[in-house]
Protein backbone atom coordinates (compact mmCIF):
# COMPACT_ATOMS: atom_id res chain seq x y z
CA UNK A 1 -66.21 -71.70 -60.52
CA UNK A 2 -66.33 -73.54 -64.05
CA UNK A 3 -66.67 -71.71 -66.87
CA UNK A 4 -69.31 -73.06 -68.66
CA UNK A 5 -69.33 -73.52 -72.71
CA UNK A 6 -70.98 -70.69 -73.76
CA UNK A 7 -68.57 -68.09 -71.91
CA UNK A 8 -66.01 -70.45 -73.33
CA UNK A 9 -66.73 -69.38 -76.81
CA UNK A 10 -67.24 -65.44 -75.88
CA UNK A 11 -63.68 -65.44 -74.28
CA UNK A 12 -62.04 -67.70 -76.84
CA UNK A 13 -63.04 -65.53 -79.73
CA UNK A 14 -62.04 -61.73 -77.44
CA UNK A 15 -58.81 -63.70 -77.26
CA UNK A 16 -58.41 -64.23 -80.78
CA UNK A 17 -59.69 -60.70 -81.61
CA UNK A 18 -57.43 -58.92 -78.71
CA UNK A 19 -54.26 -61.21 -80.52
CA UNK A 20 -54.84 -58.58 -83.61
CA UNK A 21 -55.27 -55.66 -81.49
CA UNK A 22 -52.35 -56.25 -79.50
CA UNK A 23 -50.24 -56.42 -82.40
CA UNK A 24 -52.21 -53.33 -84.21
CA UNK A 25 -51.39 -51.58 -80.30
CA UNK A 26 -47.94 -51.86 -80.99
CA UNK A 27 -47.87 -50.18 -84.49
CA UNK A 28 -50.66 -47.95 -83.85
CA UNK A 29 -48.99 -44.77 -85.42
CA UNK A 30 -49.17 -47.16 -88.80
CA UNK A 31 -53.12 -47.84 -88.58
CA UNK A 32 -55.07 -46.84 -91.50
CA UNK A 33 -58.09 -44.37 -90.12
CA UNK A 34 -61.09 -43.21 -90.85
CA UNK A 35 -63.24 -40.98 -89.88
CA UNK A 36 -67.07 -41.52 -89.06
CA UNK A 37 -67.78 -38.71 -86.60
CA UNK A 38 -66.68 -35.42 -84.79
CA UNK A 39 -63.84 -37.18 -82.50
CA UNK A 40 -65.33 -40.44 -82.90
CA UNK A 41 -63.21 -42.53 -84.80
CA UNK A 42 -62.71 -46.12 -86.56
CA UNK A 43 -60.02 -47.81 -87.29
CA UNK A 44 -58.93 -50.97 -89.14
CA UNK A 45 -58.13 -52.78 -86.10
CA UNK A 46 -61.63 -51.94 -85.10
CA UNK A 47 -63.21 -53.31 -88.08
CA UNK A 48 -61.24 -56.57 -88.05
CA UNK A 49 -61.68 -57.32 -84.53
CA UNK A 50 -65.69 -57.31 -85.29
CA UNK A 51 -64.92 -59.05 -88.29
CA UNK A 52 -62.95 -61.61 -86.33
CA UNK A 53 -65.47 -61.69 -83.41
CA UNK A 54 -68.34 -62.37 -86.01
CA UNK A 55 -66.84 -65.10 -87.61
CA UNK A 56 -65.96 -67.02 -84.43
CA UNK A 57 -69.04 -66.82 -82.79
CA UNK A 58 -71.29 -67.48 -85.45
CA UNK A 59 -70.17 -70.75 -85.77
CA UNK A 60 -70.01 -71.46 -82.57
CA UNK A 61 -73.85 -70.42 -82.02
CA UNK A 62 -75.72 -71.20 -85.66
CA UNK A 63 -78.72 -68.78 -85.79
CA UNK A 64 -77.81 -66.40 -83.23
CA UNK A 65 -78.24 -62.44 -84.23
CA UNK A 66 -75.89 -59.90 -83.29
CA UNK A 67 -75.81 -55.97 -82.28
CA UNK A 68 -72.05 -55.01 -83.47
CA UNK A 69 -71.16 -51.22 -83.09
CA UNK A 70 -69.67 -51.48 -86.81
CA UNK A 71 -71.75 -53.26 -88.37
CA UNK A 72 -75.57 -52.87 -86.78
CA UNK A 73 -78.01 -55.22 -86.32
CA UNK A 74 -77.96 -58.56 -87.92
CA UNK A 75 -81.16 -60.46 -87.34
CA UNK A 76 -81.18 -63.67 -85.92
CA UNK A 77 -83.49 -67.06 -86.09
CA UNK A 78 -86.62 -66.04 -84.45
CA UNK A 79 -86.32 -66.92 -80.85
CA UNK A 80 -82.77 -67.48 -80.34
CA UNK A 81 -80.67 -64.59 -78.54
CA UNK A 82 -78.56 -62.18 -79.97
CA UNK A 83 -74.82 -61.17 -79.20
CA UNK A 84 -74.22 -57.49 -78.48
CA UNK A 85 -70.74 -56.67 -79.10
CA UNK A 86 -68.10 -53.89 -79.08
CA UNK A 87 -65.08 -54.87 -80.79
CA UNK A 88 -62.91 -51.86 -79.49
CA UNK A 89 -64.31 -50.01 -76.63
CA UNK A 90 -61.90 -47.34 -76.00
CA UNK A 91 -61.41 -46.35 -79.56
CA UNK A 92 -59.66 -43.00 -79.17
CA UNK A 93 -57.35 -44.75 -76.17
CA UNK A 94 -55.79 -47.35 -78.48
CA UNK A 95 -55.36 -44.80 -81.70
CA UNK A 96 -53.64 -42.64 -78.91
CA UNK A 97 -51.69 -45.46 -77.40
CA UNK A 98 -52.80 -45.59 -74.17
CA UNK A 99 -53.21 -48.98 -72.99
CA UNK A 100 -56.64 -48.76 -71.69
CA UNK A 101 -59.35 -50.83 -73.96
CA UNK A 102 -61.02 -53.99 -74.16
CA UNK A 103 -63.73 -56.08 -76.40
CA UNK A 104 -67.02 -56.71 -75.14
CA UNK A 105 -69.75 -59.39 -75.40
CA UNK A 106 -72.86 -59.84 -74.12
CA UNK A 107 -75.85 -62.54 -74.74
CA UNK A 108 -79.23 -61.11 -74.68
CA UNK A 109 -82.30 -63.38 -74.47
CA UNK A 110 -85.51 -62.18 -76.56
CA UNK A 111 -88.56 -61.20 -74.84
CA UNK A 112 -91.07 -65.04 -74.15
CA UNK A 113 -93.73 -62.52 -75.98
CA UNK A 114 -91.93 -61.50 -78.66
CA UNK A 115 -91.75 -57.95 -78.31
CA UNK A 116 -88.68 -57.52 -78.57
CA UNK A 117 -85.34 -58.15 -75.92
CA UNK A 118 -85.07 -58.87 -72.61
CA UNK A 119 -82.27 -59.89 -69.69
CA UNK A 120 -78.74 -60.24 -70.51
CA UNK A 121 -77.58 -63.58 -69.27
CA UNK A 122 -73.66 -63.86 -70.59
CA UNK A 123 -71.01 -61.61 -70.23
CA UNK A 124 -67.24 -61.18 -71.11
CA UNK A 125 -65.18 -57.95 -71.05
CA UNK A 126 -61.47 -58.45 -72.17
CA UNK A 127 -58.63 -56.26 -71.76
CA UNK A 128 -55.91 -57.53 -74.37
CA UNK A 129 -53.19 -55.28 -73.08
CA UNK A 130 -53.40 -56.61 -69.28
CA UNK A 131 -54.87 -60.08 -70.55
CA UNK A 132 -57.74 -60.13 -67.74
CA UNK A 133 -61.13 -61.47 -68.75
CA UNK A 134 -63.56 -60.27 -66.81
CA UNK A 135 -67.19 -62.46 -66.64
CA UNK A 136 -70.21 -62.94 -65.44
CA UNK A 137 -73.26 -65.37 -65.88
CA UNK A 138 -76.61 -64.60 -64.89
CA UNK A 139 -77.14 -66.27 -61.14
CA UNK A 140 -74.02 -67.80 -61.01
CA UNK A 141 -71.79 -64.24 -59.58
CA UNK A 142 -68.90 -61.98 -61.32
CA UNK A 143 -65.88 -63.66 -62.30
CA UNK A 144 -62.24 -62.50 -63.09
CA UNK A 145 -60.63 -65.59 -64.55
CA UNK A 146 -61.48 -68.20 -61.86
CA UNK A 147 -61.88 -65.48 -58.60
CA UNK A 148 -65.22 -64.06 -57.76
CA UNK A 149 -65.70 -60.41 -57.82
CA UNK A 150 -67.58 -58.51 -55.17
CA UNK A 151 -68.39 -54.60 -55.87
CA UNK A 152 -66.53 -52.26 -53.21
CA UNK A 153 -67.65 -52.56 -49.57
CA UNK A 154 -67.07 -48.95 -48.98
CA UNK A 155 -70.49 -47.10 -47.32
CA UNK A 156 -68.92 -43.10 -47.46
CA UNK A 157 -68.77 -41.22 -50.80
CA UNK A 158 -65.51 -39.31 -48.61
CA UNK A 159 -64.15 -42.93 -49.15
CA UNK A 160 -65.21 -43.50 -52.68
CA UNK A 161 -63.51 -43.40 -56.13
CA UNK A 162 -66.28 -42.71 -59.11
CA UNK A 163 -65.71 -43.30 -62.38
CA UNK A 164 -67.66 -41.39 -65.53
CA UNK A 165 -67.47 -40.27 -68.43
CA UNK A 166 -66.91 -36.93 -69.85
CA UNK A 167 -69.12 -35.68 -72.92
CA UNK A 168 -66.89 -34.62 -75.96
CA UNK A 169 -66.20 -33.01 -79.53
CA UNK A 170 -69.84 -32.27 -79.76
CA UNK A 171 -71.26 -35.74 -78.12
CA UNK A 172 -73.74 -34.97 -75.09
CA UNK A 173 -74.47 -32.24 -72.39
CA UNK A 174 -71.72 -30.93 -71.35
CA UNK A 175 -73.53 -28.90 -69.05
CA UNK A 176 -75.71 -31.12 -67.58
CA UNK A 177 -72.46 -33.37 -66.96
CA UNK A 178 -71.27 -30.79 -64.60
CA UNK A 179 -73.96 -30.23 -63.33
CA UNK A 180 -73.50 -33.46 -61.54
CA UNK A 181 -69.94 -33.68 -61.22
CA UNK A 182 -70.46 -30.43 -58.99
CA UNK A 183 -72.48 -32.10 -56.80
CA UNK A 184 -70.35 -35.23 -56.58
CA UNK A 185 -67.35 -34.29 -56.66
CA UNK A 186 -66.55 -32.25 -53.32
CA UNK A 187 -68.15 -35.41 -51.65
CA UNK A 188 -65.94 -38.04 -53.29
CA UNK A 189 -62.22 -39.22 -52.33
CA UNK A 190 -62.11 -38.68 -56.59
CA UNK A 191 -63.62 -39.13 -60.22
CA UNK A 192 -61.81 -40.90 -62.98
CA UNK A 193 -62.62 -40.50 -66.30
CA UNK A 194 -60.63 -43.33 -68.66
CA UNK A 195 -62.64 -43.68 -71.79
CA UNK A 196 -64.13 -47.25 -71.80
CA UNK A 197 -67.23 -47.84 -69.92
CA UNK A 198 -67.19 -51.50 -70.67
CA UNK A 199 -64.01 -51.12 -68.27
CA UNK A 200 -65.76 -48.70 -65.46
CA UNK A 201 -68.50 -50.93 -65.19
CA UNK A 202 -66.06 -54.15 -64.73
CA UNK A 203 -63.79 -52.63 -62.91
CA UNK A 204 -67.37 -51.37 -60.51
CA UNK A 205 -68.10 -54.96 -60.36
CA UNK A 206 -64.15 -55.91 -59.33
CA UNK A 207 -64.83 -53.20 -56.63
CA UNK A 208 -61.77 -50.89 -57.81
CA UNK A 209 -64.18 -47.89 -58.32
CA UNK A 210 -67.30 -47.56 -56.11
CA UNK A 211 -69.55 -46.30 -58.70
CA UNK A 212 -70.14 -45.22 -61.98
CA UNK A 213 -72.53 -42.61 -63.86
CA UNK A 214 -72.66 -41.79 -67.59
CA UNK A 215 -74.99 -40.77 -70.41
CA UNK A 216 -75.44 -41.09 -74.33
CA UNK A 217 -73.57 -44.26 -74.19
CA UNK A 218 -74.65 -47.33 -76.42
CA UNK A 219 -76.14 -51.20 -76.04
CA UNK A 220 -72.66 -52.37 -76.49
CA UNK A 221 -71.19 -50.23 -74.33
CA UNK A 222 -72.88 -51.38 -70.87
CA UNK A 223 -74.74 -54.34 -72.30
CA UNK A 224 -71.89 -56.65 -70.52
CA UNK A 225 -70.86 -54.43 -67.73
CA UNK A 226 -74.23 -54.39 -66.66
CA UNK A 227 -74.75 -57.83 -66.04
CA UNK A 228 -71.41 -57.71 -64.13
CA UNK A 229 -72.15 -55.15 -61.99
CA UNK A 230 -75.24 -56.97 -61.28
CA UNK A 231 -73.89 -60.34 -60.59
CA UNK A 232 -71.57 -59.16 -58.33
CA UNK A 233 -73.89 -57.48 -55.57
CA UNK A 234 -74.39 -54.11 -57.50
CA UNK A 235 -76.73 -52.10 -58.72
CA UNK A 236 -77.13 -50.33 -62.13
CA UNK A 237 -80.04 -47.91 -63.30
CA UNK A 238 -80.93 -45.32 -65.50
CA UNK A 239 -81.06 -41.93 -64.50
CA UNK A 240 -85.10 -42.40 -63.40
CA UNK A 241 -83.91 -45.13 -61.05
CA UNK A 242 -85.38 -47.75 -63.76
CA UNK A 243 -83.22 -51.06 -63.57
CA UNK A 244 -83.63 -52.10 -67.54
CA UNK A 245 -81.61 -55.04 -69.10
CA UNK A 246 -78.99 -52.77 -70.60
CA UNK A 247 -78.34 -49.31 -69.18
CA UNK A 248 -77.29 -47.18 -71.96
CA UNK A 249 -78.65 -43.25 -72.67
CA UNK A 250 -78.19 -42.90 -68.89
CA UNK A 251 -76.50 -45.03 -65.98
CA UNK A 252 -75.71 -44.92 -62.98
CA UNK A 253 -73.71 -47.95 -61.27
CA UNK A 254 -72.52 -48.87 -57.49
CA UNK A 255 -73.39 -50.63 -54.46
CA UNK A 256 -76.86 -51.12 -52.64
CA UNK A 257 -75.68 -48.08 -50.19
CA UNK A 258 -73.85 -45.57 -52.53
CA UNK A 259 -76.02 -46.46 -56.16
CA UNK A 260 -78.92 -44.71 -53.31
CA UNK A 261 -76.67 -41.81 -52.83
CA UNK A 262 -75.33 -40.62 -55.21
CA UNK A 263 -79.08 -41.04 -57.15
CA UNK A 264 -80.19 -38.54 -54.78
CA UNK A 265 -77.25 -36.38 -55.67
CA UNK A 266 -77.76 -36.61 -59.21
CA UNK A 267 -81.83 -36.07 -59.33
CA UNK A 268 -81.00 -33.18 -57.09
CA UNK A 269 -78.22 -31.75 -59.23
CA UNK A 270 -81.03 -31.82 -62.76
CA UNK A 271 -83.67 -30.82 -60.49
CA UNK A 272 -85.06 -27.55 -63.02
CA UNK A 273 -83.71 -24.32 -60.86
C-alpha cells in the first residue's frame, strides 16, 4: 500500500522527533526533570519532541489546530482538522530506561455541524527505539511500514494475551481495576501491563495482544491507536459499549469475538454487589 502525503508528513516529523529521543534514551540519567504530578513526570526530551513535532507539522498543514499533551489545545482555522499528539507516551519508561515508548499522531476531522470533533482519519504511532511505524488511514486498513496488520485471530480468552494498564501514585481506581483483572485474569493465557497505551493499542491492531482495557487515559493517548485498532478488523469502546472517535476515560479494545467477551466480563465484574 502507498503511503499517501499526509501520513508522509506525520511519520517524517515522529522520525525527526524520535532522532532526539533516541539520543536523550541514551543519556537518560543526564535529563533535566521536572515534576508536574504525583509519579507523572516531564522531561526535556518530552518538551522538545512536542516542540519539534509542532514545528514540522505546522508547516506542513497551514491552519491546522493541535491537542499536544504539553502544551493543550491550540485552535485551529475554523473547519480544518486538528492534530492530537503525544510526544512521549511512555514517559516514566524512557526516564527509567526501558526501551518501551513511542510518539503519537492522530488527525481528527471537526464535526460538518460545528459542534465540535468528530472521526479520526490519520494515524501514526512510532517506536524510535525499534524504528517501527505503525499506521493507519481511515478505509484504507492498518499498516506497519508497507505490511498490513490484521488484529489476532484467536476466538478463546484461554488463548489470549491482554494488555492494560495499571492505575498508579494516586491516578485512578485501583480497586475497580482489580476488580476486573479478577475476573479476567484466571480466564486469560496472561495480562501485560507495559506503560504506553499508544503501544497496546498498536500492538492490538498488529495482533500481538488480543485485547486491551484501560481507564483515565487521555485524547492523545488512544486518539491514534484507536483508529488502528479499527482499521485493522477490531473493535474499540468505552466501558458502556459506546464506539466514540477517541476512546479515552475508558476502553476496551480486541476482536469482533473477544471485544464481546471480555465486555461481558467487565460489566459483570462493576456490576454494584
Amino acid at each position: 500500500m502507498a503511503i499517501t502525503g499526509l501520513i508522509r508528513v506525520m511519520e517524517r516529523a515522529a522520525r525527526k522527533a524520535g532522532q532526539r529521543l533516541r539520543r536523550d534514551f541514551g543519556e537518560v540519567e543526564h535529563l533535566q526533570v521536572s515534576r508536574k504530578g504525583p509519579a507523572d513526570f516531564v522531561s526535556k526530551a518530552d518538551r522538545a519532541a512536542e516542540r519539534t513535532l509542532w514545528d514540522e507539522l505546522k508547516v506542513a498543514r497551514p491552519g491546522w489546530g493541535f491537542l499536544l499533551e504539553e502544551s493543550g489545545e491550540i485552535e485551529g482555522e475554523e473547519g480544518k482538522p486538528r492534530f492530537v499528539i503525544d510526544p512521549l507516551d511512555g514517559t516514566s519508561n524512557f526516564l527509567h530506561g526501558l526501551p518501551h515508548f513511542a510518539i503519537s499522531i492522530a488527525v481528527q476531522e471537526p464535526k460538518l455541524d460545528g459542534s465540535g470533533w468528530g472521526e479520526v482519519t490519520h494515524a501514526v504511532v512510532y517506536q524510535p527505539v525499534t524504528d517501527e511505524t505503525f499506521w493507519a488511514e481511515k478505509s484504507r486498513g492498518a499498516w506497519l511500514h508497507d505490511a498490513r496488520l490484521r488484529v489476532s485471530a484467536r476466538r478463546e480468552l484461554s488463548e489470549s494475551l491482554i494488555a492494560t494498564g495499571v492505575p498508579f501514585g494516586g491516578y485512578g481506581n485501583f480497586g475497580e481495576w482489580a476488580k476486573i483483572a479478577g475476573e479476567i485474569a484466571p480466564r486469560v493465557a496472561g495480562i501485560r501491563r507495559y506503560g504506553a497505551a499508544s503501544l497496546d493499542l498498536a500492538w492490538v491492531a498488529a495482533g500481538r495482544y488480543e485485547g486491551f482495557w484501560e481507564a483515565g487515559l487521555k485524547p492523545w493517548d488512544s486518539a491514534a491507536g484507536c483508529l488502528l485498532v479499527r482499521e485493522a478488523g477490531g473493535f474499540v469502546s468505552d466501558w458502556r459499549g459506546r464506539s466514540l472517535p477517541i476512546c479515552d476515560s475508558t476502553i476496551l479494545a480486541g476482536n469482533d469475538v473477544l471485544h464481546s467477551r471480555l465486555h461481558k466480563l467487565l460489566v459483570g465484574a462493576l456490576k454494584p454487589a
